[in-house]
Protein backbone atom coordinates (compact mmCIF):
# COMPACT_ATOMS: atom_id res chain seq x y z
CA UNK A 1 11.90 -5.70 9.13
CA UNK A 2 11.01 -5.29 5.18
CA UNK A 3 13.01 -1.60 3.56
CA UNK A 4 10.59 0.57 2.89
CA UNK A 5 10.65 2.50 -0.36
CA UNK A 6 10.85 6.12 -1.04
CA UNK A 7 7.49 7.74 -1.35
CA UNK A 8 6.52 11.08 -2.73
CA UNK A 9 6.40 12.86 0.83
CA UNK A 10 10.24 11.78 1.40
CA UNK A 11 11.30 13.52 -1.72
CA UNK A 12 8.94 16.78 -0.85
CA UNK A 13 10.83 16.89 2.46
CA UNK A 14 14.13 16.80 1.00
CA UNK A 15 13.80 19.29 -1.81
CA UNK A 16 14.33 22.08 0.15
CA UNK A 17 17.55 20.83 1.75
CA UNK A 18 19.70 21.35 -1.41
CA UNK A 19 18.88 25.11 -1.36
CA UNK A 20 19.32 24.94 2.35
CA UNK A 21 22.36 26.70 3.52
CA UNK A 22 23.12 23.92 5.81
CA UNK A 23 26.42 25.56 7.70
CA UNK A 24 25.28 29.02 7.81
CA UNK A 25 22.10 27.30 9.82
CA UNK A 26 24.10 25.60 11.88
CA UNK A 27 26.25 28.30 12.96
CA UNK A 28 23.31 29.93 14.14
CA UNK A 29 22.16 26.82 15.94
CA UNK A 30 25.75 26.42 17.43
CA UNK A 31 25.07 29.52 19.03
CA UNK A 32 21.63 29.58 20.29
CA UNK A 33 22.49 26.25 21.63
CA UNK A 34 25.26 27.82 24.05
CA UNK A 35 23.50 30.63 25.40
CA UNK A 36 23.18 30.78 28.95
CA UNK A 37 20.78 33.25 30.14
CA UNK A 38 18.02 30.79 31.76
CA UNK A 39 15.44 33.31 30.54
CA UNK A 40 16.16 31.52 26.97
CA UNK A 41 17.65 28.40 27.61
CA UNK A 42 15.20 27.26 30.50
CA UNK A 43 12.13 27.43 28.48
CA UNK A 44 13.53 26.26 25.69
CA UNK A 45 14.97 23.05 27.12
CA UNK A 46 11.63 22.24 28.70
CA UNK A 47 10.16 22.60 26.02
CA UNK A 48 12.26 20.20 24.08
CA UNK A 49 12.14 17.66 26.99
CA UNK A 50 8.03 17.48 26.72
CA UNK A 51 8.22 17.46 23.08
CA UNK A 52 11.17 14.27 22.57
CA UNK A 53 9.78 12.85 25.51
CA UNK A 54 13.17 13.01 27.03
CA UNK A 55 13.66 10.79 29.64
CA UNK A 56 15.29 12.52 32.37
CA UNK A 57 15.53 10.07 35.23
CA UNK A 58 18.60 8.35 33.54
CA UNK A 59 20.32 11.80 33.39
CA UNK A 60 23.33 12.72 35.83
CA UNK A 61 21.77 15.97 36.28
CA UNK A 62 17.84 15.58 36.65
CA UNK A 63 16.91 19.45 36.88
CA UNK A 64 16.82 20.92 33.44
CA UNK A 65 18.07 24.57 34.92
CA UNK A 66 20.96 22.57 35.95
CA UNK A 67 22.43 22.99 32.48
CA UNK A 68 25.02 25.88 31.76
CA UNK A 69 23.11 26.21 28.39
CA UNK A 70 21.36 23.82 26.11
CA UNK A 71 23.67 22.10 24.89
CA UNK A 72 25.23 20.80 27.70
CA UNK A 73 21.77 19.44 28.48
CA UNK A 74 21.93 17.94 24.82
CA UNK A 75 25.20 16.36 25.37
CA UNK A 76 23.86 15.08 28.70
CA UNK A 77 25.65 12.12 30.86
CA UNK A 78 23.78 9.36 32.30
CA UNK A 79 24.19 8.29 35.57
CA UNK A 80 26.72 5.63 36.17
CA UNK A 81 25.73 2.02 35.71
CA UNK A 82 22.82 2.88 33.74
CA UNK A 83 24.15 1.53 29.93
CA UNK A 84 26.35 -1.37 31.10
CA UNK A 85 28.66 -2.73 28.61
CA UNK A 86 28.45 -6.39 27.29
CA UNK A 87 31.31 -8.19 28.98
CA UNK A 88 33.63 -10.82 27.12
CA UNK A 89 36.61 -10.04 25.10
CA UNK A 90 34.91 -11.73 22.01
CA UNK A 91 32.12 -8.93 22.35
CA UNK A 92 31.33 -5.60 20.66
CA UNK A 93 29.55 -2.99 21.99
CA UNK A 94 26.98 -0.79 20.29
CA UNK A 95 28.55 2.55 21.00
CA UNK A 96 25.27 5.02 20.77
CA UNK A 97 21.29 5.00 21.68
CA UNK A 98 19.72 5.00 18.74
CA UNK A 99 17.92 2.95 15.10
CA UNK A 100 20.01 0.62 13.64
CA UNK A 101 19.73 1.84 9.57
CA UNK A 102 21.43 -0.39 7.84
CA UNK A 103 24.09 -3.57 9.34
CA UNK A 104 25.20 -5.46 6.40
CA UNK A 105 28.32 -6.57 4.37
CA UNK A 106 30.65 -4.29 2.14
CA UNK A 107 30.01 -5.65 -1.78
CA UNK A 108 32.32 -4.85 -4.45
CA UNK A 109 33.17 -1.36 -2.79
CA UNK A 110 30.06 -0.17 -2.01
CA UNK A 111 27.99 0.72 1.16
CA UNK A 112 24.21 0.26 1.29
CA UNK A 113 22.67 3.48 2.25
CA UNK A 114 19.05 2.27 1.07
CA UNK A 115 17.15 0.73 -1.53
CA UNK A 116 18.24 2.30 -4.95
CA UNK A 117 21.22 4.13 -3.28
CA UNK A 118 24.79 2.90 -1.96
CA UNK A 119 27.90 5.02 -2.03
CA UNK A 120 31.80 4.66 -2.29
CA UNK A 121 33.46 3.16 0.59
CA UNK A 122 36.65 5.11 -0.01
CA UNK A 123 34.45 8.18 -0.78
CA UNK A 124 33.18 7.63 2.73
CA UNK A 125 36.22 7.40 4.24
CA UNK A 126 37.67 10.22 2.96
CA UNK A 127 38.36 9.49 -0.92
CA UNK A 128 42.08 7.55 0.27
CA UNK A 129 42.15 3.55 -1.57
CA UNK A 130 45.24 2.61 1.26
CA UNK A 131 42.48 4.10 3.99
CA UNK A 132 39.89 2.38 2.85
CA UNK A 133 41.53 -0.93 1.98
CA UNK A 134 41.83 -3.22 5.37
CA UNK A 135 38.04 -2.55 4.82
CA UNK A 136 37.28 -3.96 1.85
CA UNK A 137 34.94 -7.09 2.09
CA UNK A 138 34.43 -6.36 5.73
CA UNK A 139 31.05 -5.56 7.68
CA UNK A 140 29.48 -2.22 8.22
CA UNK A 141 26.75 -0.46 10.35
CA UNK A 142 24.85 2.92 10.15
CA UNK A 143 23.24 4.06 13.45
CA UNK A 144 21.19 7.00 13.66
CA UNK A 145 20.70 9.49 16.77
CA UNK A 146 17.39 11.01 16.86
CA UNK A 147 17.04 14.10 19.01
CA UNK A 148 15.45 12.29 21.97
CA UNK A 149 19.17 9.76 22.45
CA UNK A 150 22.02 9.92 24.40
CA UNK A 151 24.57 12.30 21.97
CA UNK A 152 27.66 10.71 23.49
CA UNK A 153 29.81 8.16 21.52
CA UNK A 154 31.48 5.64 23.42
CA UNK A 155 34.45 2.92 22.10
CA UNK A 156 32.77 -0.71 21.04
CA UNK A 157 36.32 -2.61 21.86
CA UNK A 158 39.34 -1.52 23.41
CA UNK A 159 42.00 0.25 20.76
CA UNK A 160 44.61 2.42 19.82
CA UNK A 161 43.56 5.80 17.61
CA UNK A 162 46.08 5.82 14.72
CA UNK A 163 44.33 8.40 12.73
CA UNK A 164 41.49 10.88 12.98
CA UNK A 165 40.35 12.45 9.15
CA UNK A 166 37.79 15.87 9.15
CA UNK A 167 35.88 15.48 5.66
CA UNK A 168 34.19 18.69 4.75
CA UNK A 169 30.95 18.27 3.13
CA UNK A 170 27.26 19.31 2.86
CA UNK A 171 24.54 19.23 6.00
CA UNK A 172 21.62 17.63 4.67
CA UNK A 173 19.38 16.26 7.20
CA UNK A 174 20.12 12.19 8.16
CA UNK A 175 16.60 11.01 9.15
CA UNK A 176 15.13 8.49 7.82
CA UNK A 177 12.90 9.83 4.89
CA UNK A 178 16.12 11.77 3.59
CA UNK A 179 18.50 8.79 3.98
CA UNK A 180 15.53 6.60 1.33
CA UNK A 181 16.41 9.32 -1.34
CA UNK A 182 19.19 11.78 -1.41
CA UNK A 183 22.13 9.37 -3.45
CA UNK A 184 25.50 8.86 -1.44
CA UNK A 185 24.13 10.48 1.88
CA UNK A 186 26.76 9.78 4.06
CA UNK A 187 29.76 9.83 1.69
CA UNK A 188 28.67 13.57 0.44
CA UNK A 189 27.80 15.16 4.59
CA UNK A 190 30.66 16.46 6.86
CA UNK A 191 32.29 13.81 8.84
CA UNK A 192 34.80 13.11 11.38
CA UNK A 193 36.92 9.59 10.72
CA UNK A 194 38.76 7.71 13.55
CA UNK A 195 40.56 4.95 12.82
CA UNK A 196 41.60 2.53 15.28
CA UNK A 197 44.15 -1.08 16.06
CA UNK A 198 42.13 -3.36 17.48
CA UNK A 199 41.66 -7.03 18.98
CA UNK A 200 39.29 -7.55 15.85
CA UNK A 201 41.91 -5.30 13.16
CA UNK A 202 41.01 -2.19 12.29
CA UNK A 203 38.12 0.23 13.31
CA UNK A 204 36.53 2.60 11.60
CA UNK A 205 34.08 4.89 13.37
CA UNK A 206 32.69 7.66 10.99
CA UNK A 207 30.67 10.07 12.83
CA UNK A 208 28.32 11.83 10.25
CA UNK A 209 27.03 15.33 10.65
CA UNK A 210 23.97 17.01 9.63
CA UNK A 211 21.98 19.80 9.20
CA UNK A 212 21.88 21.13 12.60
CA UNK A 213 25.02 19.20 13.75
CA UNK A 214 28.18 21.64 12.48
CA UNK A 215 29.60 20.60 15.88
CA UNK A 216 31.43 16.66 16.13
CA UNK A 217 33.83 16.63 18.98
CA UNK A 218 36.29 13.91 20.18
CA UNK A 219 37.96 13.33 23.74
CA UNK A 220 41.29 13.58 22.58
CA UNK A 221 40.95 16.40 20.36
CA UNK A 222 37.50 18.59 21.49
CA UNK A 223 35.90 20.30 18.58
CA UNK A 224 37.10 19.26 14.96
CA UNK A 225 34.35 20.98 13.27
CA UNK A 226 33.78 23.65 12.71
CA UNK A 227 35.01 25.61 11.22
CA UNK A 228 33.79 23.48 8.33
CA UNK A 229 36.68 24.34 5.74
CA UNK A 230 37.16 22.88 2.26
CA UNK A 231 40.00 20.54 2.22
CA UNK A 232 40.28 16.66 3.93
CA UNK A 233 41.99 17.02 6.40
CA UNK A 234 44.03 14.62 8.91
CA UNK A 235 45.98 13.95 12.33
CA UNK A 236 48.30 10.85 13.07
CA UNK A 237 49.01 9.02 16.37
CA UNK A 238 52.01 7.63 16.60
CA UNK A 239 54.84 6.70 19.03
CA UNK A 240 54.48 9.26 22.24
CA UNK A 241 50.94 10.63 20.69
CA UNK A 242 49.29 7.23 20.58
CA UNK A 243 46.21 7.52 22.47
CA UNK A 244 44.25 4.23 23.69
CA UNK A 245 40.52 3.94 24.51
CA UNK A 246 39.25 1.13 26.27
CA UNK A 247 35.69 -0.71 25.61
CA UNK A 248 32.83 1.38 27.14
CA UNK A 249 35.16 4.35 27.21
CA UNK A 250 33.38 7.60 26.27
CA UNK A 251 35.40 8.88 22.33
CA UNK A 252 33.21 11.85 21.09
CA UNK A 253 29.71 13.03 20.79
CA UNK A 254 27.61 14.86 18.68
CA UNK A 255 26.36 18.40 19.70
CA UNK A 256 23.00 17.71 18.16
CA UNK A 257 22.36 14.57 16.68
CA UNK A 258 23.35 12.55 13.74
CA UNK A 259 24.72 9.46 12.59
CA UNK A 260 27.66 6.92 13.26
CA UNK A 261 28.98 3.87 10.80
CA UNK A 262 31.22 1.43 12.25
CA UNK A 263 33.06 -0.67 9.66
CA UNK A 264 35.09 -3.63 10.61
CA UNK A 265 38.11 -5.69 8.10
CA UNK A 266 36.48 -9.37 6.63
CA UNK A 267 35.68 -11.96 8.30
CA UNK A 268 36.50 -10.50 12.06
CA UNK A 269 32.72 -10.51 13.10
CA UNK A 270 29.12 -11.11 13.19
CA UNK A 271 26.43 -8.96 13.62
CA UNK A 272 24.10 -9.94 17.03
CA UNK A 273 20.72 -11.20 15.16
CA UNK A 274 19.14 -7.79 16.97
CA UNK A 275 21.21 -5.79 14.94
CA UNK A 276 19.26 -5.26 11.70
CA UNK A 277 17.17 -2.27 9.89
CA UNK A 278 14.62 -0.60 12.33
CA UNK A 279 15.71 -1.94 15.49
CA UNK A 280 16.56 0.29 18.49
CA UNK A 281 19.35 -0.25 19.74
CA UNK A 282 21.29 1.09 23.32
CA UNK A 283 24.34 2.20 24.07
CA UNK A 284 26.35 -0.92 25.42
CA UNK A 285 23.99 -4.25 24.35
CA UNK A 286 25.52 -6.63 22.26
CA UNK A 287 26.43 -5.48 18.85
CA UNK A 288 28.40 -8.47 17.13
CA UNK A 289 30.86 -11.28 18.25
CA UNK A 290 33.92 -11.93 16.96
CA UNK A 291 33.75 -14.72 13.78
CA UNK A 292 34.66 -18.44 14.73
């Protein structure tokens, strides 16, 4: 599917985002998201269901009251069975629903965001060179969550969580339109880092927020954010602490929507010939192979 360019309309629609007080709005979100008198939540969540076209009969819980407040409905499970994971131990899953932006290699440092923009791969992962080194030369993927997905994030392979790294950062929105022109995206919004040991080397799955999405939680940790705060911050598994995720196995979700990268180490693995810009992709299909 051919890039499209920026156009005048994508730039009009960003404009207002970098006067946007991105974390004050999402604090209020955050909150209007986890009230529970039905009188509010109820209408509300019906409202978004006709609206996304939400498709309820995958849900664990098809009666939209059935949610404590809205959030829980955003952060919905599905029933059992209904995303199976790609067998094989030379597999990778895709870990979300959601648009496959970008699958490509890592060149000279730099991931593609979109045409005329890339960013810093150690910027992206937190502005460390030993971090971001097993990556260099390896493969990457941006997937982005629109509001009508499934928000949970679940592990691609089997591994073992050496370190998790909060980067503070702005909330600009991570559609589509905004990702064609606001430079370094990704590498300049909030994120929450996990790195992982793995069959295929090291993992790294960034999980992006946005505008909307001050709230990135993991299993193993619950809510890293917020509060937002103003320094990189970081947690190491080691020894007694190590925690290990198997493939399939839920590892975080977004409370609202947003954006995940996976990046692998070179020459590990292929992306699936599905896997490319604009295609939809579900939690569990094929996502790459390892390299022969």
């Amino acid at each position: 599917m051919a890039e499209r360019s920026a156009g005048f309309i994508d730039y009009l629609k960003a404009l207002p985002q970098y006067l946007m007080p991105g974390h004050l709005v999402s604090r209020l979100i955050h909150r209007f998201t986890r009230i529970r008198n039905p009188r509010i939540k109820n209408p509300f969540t019906r409202w978004f269901i006709g609206h996304f076209r939400i498709n309820l009969d995958e849900a664990l819980e098809p009666q939209p009251s059935g949610y404590e407040h809205f959030n829980a409905f955003f952060t919905r499970a599905l029933k059992p069975g209904i995303r199976p994971i790609v067998a094989g131990d030379d597999t990778v899953a895709c870990p979300v629903d959601g648009a496959v932006s970008q699958a490509l290699p890592i060149r000279d440092g730099r991931v593609f965001q979109a045409k005329g923009h890339d960013y810093s791969l150690v910027t992206l992962l937190g502005g460390s060179e030993e971090r971001a080194a097993p990556f260099q030369g390896g493969l990457f993927t941006t997937i982005y969550l629109s509001p009508q997905d499934y928000h949970r994030i679940h592990m691609p392979v089997s591994g073992t969580l050496r370190e998790m790294v909060h980067v503070p950062g702005r909330l600009f929105s991570v559609n589509p339109a905004t990702t064609r022109v606001i430079p370094g995206l990704f590498a300049r919004n909030e994120r929450v880092i996990s790195l992982f040991d793995t069959a295929f080397g090291p993992l790294a799955m960034v999980k992006v927020g946005a505008v909307n999405v001050g709230s990135i939680e993991t299993v193993w940790a619950g809510e890293v954010t917020p509060p937002a705060g103003r320094v990189v911050r970081s947690w190491h598994y080691d020894g007694e602490e190590a925690i290990t995720l198997q493939k399939g196995e839920e590892m975080g979700r977004f409370n609202m929507g947003s954006t995940v990268i996976l990046v692998f180490g070179p020459g590990v693995v292929e992306w699936a010939d599905e896997i490319r810009a604009g295609e939809r992709v579900r939690l569990g299909q094929l996502l790459a192979t390892r390299q022969t």
